[in-house]
C-alpha atoms as a PDB file:
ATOM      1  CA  UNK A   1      -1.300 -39.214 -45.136  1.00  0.00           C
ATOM      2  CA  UNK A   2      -4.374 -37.492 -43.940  1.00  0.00           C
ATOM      3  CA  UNK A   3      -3.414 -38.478 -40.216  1.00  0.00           C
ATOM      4  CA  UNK A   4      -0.462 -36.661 -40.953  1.00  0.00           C
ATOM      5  CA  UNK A   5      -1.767 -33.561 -42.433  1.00  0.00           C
ATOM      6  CA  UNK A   6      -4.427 -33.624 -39.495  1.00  0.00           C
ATOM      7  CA  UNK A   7      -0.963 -33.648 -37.277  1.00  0.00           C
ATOM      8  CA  UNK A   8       0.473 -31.460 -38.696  1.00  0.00           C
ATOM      9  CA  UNK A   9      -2.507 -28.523 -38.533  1.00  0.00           C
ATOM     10  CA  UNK A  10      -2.953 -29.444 -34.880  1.00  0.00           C
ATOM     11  CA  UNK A  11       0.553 -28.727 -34.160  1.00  0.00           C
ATOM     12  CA  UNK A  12       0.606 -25.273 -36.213  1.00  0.00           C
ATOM     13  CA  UNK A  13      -2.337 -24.036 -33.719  1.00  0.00           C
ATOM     14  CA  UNK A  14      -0.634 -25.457 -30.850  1.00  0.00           C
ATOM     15  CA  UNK A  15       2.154 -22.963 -31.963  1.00  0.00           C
ATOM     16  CA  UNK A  16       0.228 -20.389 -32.654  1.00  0.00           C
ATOM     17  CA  UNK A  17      -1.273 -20.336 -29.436  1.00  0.00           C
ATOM     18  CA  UNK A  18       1.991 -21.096 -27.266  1.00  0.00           C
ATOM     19  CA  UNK A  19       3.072 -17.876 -29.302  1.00  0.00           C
ATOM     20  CA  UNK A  20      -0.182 -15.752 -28.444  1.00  0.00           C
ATOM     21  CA  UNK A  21       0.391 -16.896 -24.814  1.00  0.00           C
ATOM     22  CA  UNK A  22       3.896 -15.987 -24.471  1.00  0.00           C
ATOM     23  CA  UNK A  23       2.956 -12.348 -26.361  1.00  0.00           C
ATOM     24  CA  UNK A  24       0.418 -11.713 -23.502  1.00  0.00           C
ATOM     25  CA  UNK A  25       3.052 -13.135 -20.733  1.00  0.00           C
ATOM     26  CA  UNK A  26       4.788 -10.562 -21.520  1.00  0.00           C
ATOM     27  CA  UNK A  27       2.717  -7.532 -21.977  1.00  0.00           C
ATOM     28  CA  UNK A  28       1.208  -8.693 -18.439  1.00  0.00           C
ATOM     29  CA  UNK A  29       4.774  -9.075 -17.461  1.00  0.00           C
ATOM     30  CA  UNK A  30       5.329  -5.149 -18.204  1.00  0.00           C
ATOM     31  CA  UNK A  31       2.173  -3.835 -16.410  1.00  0.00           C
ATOM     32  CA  UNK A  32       3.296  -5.512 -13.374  1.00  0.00           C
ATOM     33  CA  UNK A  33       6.741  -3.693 -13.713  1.00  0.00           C
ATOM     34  CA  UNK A  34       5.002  -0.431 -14.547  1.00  0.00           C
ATOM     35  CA  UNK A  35       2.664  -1.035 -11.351  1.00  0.00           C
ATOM     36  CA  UNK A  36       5.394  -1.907  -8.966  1.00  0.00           C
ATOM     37  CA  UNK A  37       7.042   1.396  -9.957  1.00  0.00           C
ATOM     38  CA  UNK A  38       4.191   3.300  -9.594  1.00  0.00           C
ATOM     39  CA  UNK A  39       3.441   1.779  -6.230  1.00  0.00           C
ATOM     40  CA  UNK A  40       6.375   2.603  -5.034  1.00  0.00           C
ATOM     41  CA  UNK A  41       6.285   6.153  -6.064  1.00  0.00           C
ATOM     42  CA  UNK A  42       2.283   6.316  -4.474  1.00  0.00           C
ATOM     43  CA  UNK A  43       4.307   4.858  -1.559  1.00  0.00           C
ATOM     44  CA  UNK A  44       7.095   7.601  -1.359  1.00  0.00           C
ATOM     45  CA  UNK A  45       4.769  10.376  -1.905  1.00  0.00           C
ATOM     46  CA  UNK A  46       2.468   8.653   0.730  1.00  0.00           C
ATOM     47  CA  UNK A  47       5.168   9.141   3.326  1.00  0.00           C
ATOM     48  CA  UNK A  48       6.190  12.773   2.719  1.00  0.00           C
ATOM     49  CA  UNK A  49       2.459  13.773   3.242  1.00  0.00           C
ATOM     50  CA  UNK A  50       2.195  11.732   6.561  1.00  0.00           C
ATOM     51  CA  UNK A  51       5.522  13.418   7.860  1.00  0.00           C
ATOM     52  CA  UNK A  52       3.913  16.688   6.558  1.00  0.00           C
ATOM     53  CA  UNK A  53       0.627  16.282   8.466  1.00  0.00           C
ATOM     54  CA  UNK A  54       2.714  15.130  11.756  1.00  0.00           C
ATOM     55  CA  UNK A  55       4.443  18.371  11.133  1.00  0.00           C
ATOM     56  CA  UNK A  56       1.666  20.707  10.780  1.00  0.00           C
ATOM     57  CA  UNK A  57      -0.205  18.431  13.311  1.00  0.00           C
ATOM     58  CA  UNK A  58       2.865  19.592  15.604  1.00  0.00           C
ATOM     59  CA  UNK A  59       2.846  22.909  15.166  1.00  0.00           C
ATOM     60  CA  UNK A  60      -1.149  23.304  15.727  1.00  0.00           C
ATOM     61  CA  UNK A  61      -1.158  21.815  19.436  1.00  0.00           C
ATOM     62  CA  UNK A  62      -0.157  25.211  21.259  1.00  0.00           C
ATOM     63  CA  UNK A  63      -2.371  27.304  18.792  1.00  0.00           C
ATOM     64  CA  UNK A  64      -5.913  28.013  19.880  1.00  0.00           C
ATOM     65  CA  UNK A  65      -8.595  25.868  17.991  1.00  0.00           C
ATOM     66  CA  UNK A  66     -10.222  27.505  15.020  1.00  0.00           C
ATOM     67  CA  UNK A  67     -13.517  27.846  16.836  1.00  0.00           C
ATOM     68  CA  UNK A  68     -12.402  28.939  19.762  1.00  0.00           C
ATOM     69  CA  UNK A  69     -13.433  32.629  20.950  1.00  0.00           C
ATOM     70  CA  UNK A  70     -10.408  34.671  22.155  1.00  0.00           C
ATOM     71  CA  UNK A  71     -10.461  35.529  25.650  1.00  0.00           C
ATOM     72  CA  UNK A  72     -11.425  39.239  25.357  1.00  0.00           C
ATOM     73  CA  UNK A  73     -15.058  37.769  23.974  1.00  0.00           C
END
């Protein structure tokens, strides 16, 4: 009877950890959904800002360089 009492406990903690596991699963389960969105946001913003730069990158190449004297110096 004590062998089966002993069984018994062993089993309850084997539950109760199974339980514990699948709890944590989970919560790890919704960073990982809450990362991949904000990756891909970080991602999409990342993109608008290179094709910003390009842009103003563009529009710099016939100006005169900020340290450049004008030619009536």
């Amino acid at each position: 009877m004590a062998e089966m009492n002993d069984i018994e406990r062993r089993l309850a903690e084997m539950e109760s950890t199974i339980a514990h596991q699948d709890n944590t699963i989970e919560q790890l389960s919704d960073v990982i959904v809450r990362q991949s969105a904000e990756l891909a946001d970080l991602n999409t913003k990342l993109e608008f800002l290179k094709s910003k730069m390009d842009t103003l990158e563009t529009g710099r190449e016939g100006a005169p360089a900020e340290d450049e004297k004008p030619p009536h110096y």
